[in-house]
N, C-alpha and C. Protein backbone atom coordinates (compact mmCIF):
# COMPACT_ATOMS: atom_id res chain seq x y z
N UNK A 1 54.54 37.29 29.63
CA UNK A 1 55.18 36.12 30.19
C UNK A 1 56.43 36.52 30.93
N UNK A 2 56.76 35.62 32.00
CA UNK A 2 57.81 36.04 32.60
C UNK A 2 59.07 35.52 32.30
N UNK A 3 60.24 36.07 32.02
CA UNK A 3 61.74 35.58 32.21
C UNK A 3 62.44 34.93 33.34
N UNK A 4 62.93 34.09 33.17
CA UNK A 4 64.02 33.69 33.85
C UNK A 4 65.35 33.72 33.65
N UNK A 5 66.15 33.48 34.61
CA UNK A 5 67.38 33.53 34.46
C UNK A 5 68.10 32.56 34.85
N UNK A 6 68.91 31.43 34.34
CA UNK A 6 69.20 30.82 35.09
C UNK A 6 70.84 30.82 34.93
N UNK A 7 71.92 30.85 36.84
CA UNK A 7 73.21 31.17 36.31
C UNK A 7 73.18 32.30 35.92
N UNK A 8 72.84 33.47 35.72
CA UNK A 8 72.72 34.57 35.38
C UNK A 8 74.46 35.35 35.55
N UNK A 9 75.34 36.07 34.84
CA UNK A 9 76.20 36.60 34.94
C UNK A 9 76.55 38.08 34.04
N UNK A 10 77.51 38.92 34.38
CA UNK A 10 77.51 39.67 33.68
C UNK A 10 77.06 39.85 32.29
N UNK A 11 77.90 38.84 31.23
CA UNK A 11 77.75 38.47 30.20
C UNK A 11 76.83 38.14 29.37
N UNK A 12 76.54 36.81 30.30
CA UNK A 12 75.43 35.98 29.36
C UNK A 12 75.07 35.43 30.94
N UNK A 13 73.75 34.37 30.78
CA UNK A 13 73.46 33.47 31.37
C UNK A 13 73.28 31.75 31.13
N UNK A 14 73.79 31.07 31.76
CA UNK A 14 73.59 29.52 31.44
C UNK A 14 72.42 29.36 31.00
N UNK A 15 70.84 29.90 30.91
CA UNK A 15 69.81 29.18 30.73
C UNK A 15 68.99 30.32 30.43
N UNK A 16 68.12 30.50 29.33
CA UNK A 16 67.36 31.61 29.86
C UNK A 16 65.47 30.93 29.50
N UNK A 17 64.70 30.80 30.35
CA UNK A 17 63.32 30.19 30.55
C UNK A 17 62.08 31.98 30.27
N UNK A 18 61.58 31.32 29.01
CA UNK A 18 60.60 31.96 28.68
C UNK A 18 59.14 31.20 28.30
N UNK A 19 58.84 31.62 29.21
CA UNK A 19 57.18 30.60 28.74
C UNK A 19 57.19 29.41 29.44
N UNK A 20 57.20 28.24 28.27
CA UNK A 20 57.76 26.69 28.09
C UNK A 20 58.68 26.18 27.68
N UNK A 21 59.45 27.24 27.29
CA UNK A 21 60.66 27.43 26.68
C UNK A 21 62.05 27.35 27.42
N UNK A 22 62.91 26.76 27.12
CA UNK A 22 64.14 26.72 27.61
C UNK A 22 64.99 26.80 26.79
N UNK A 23 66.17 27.87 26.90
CA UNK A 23 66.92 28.01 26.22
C UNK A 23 68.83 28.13 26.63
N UNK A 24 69.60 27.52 26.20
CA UNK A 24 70.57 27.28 27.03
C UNK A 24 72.08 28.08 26.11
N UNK A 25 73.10 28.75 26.82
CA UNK A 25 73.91 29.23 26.12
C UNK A 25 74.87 28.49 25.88
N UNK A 26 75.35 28.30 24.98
CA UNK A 26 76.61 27.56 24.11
C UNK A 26 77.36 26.70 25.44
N UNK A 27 77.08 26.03 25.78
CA UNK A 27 78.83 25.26 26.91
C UNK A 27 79.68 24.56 25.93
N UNK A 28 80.61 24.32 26.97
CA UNK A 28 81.89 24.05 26.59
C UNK A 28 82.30 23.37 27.99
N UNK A 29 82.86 22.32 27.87
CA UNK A 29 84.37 21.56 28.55
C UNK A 29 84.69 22.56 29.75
N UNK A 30 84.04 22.19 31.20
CA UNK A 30 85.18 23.06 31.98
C UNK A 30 86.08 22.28 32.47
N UNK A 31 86.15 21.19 33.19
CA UNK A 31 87.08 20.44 33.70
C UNK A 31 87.94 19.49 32.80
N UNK A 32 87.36 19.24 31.36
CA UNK A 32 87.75 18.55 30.32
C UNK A 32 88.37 19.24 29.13
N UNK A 33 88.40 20.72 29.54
CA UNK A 33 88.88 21.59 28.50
C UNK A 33 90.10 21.06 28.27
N UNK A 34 90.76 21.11 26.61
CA UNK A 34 92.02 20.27 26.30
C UNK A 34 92.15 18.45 25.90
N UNK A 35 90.62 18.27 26.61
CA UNK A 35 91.15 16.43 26.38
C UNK A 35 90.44 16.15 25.09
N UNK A 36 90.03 14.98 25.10
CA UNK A 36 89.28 14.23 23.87
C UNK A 36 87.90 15.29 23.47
N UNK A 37 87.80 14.55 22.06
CA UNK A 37 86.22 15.33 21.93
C UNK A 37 85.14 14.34 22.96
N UNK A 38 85.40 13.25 22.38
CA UNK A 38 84.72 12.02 23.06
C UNK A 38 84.75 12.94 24.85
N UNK A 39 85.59 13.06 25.36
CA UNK A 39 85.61 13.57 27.40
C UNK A 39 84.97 15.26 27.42
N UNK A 40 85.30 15.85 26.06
CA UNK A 40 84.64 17.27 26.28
C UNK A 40 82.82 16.66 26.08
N UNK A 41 82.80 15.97 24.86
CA UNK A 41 81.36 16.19 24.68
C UNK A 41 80.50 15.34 25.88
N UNK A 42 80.92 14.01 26.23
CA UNK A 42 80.53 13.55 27.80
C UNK A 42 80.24 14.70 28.98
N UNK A 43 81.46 15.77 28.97
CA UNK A 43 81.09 16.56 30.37
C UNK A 43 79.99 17.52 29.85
N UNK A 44 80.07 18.86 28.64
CA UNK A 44 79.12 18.99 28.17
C UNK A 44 77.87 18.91 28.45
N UNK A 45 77.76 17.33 28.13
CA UNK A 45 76.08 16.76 28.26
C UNK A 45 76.06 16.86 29.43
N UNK A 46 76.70 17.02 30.20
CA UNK A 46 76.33 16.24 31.94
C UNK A 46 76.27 17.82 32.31
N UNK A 47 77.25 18.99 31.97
CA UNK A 47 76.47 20.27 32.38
C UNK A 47 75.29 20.42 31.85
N UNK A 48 74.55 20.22 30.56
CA UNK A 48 73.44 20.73 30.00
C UNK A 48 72.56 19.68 30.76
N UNK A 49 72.61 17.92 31.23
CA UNK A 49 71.44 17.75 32.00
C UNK A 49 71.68 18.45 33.30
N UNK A 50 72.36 19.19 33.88
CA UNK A 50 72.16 20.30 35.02
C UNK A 50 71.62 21.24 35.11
N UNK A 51 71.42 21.83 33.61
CA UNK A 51 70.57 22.79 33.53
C UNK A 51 69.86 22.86 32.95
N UNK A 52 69.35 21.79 32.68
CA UNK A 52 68.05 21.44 32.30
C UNK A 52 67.30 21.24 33.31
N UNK A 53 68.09 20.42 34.57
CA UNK A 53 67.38 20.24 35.81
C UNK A 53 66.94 21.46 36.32
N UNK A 54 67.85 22.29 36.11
CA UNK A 54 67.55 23.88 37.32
C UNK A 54 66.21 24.53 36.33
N UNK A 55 66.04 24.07 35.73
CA UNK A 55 64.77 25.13 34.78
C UNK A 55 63.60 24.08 34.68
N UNK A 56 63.64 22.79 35.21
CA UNK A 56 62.47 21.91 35.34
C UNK A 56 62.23 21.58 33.98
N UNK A 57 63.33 20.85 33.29
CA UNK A 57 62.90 19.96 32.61
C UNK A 57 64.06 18.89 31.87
N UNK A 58 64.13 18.15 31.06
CA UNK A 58 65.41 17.19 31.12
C UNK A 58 65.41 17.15 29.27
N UNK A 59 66.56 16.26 28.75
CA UNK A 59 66.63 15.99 27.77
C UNK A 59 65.64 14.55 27.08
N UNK A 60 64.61 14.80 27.99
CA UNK A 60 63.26 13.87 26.93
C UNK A 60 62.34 15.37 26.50
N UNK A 61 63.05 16.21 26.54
CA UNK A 61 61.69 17.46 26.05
C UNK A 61 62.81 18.52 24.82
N UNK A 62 63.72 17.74 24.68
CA UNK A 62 64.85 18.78 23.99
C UNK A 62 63.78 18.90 22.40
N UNK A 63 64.22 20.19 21.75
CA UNK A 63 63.32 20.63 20.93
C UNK A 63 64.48 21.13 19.19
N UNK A 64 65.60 21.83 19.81
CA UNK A 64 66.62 21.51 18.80
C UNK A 64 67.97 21.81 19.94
N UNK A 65 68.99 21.41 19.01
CA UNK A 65 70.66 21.82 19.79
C UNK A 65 71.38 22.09 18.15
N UNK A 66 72.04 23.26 18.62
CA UNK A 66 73.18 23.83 18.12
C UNK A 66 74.66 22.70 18.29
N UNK A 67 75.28 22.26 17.55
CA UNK A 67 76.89 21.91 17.80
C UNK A 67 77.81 22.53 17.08
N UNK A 68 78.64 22.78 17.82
CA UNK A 68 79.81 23.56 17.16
C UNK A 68 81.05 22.77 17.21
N UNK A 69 81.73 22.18 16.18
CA UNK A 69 83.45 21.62 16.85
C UNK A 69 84.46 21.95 15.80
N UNK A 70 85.43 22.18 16.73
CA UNK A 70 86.61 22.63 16.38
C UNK A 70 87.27 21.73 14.04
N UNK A 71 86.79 20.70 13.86
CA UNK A 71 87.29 20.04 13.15
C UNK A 71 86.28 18.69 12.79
N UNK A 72 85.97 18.68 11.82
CA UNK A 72 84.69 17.93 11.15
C UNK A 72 85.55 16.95 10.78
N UNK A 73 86.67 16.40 11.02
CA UNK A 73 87.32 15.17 10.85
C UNK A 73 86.64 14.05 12.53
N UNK A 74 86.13 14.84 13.68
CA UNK A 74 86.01 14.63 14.93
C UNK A 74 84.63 14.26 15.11
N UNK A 75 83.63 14.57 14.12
CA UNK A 75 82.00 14.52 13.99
C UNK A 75 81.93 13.21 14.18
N UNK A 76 82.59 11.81 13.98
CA UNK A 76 81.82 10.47 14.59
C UNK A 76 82.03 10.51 15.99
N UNK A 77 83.39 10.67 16.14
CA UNK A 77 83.40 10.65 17.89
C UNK A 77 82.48 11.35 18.80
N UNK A 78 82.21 13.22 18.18
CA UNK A 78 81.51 13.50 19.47
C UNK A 78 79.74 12.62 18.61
N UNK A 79 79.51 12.43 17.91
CA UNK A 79 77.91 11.82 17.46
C UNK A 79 78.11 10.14 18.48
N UNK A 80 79.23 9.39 18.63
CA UNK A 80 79.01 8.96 19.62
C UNK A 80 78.93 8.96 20.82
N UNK A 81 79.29 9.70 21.11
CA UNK A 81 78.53 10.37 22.54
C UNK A 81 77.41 10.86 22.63
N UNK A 82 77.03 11.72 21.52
CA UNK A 82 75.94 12.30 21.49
C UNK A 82 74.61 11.19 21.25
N UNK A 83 75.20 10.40 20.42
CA UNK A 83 74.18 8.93 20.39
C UNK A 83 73.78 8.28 21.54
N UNK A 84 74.39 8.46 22.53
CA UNK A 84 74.31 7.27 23.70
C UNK A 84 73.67 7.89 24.46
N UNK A 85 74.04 9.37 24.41
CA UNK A 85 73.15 10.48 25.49
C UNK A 85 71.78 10.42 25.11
N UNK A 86 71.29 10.88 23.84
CA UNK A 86 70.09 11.17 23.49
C UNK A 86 69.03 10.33 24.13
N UNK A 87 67.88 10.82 24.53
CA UNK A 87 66.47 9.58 24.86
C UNK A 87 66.36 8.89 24.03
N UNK A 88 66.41 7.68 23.82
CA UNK A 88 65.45 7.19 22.23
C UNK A 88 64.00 7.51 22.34
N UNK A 89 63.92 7.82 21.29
CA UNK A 89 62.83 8.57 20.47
C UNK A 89 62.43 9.75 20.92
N UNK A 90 63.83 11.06 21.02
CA UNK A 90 63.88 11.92 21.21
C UNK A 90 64.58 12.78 21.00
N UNK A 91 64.81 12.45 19.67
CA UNK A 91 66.32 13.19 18.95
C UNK A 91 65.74 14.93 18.32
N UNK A 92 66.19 15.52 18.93
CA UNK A 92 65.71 16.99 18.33
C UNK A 92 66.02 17.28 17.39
N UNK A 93 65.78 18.54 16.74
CA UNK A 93 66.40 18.49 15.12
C UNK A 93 67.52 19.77 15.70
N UNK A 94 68.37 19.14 14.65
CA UNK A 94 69.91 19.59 15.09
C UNK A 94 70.67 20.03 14.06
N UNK A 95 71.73 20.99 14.06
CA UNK A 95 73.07 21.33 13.26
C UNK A 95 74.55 21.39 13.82
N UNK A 96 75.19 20.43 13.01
CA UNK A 96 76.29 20.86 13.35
C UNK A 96 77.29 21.59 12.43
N UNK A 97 78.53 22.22 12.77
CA UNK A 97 79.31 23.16 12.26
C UNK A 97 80.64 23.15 12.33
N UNK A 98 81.26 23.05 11.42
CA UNK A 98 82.85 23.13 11.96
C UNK A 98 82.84 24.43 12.25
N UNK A 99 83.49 24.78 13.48
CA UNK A 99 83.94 26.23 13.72
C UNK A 99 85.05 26.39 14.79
N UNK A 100 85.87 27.52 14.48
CA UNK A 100 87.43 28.13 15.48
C UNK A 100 85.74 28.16 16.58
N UNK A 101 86.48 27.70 17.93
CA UNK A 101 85.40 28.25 19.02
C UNK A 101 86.48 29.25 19.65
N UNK A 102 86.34 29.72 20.97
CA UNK A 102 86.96 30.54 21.93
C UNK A 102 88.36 30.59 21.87
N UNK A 103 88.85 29.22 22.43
CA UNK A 103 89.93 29.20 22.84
C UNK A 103 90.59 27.62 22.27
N UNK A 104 92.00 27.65 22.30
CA UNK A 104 92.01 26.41 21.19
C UNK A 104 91.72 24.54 21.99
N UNK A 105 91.67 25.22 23.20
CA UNK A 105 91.13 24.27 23.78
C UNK A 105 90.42 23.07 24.38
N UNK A 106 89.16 24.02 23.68
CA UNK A 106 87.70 23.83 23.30
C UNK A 106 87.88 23.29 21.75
N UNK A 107 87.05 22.36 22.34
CA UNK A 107 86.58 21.50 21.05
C UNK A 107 85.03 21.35 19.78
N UNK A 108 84.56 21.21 21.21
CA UNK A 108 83.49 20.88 21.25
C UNK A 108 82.23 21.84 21.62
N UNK A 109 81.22 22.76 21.46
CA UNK A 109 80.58 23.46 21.77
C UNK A 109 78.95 23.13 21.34
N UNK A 110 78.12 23.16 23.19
CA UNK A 110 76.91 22.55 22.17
C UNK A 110 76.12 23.43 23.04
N UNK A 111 75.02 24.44 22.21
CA UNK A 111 73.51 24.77 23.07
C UNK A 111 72.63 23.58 22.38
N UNK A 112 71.17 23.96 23.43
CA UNK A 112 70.12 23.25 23.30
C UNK A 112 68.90 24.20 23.58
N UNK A 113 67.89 24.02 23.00
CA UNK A 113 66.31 24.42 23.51
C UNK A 113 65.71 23.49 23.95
N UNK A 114 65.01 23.69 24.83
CA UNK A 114 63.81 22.41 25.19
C UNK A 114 62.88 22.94 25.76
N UNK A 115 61.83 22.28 25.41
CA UNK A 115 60.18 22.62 25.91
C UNK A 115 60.42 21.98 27.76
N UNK A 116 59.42 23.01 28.81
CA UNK A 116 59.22 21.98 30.12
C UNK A 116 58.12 21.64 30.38
């Protein structure tokens, strides 16, 4: 089967497509880095439906997501966001984690897999 790359950079890549498979690396807040969890986890979603788009497929095929945030006192706020985003009747199976991310900035940190 063939690889893809999507965003591809030294490091890591935004997306990486194997098979039917989509697999996306951790984002984070670029223009929202510093504000609310509620404005990080909004932009977030709106990068991950971007790259979901670039690999041909969207968040009605999501399969699980990773969340990471800074402080588990913050878990209703970003789950409301994350509530409003989701398809109904398409909630993937999911974990979340309190965890230090990168920089203290960052709040909020979410990958995803999804079938296309």
């Amino acid at each position: 089967m063939s690889i893809e790359r999507i965003e591809p950079g030294p490091r890591m890549s935004m997306a990486v497509v194997h098979g039917d498979t989509v697999y996306t690396a951790g984002q984070v807040a670029r223009e929202k880095a510093g504000a609310s969890v509620s404005e990080q986890t909004q932009e977030i979603l709106q990068i991950i439906d971007g790259i979901l788009a670039k690999a041909g497929t969207d968040k009605t095929k999501l399969l699980s997501a990773s969340i990471w945030i800074s402080d588990m006192n913050t878990f209703q706020e970003m789950n409301a966001v994350w509530d409003a985003w989701v398809a109904p009747g398409c909630a993937p199976a999911r974990a979340t984690v309190e965890a230090r991310l990168a920089a203290p900035q960052y709040t909020v940190e979410i990958a995803v897999i999804a079938a296309k």
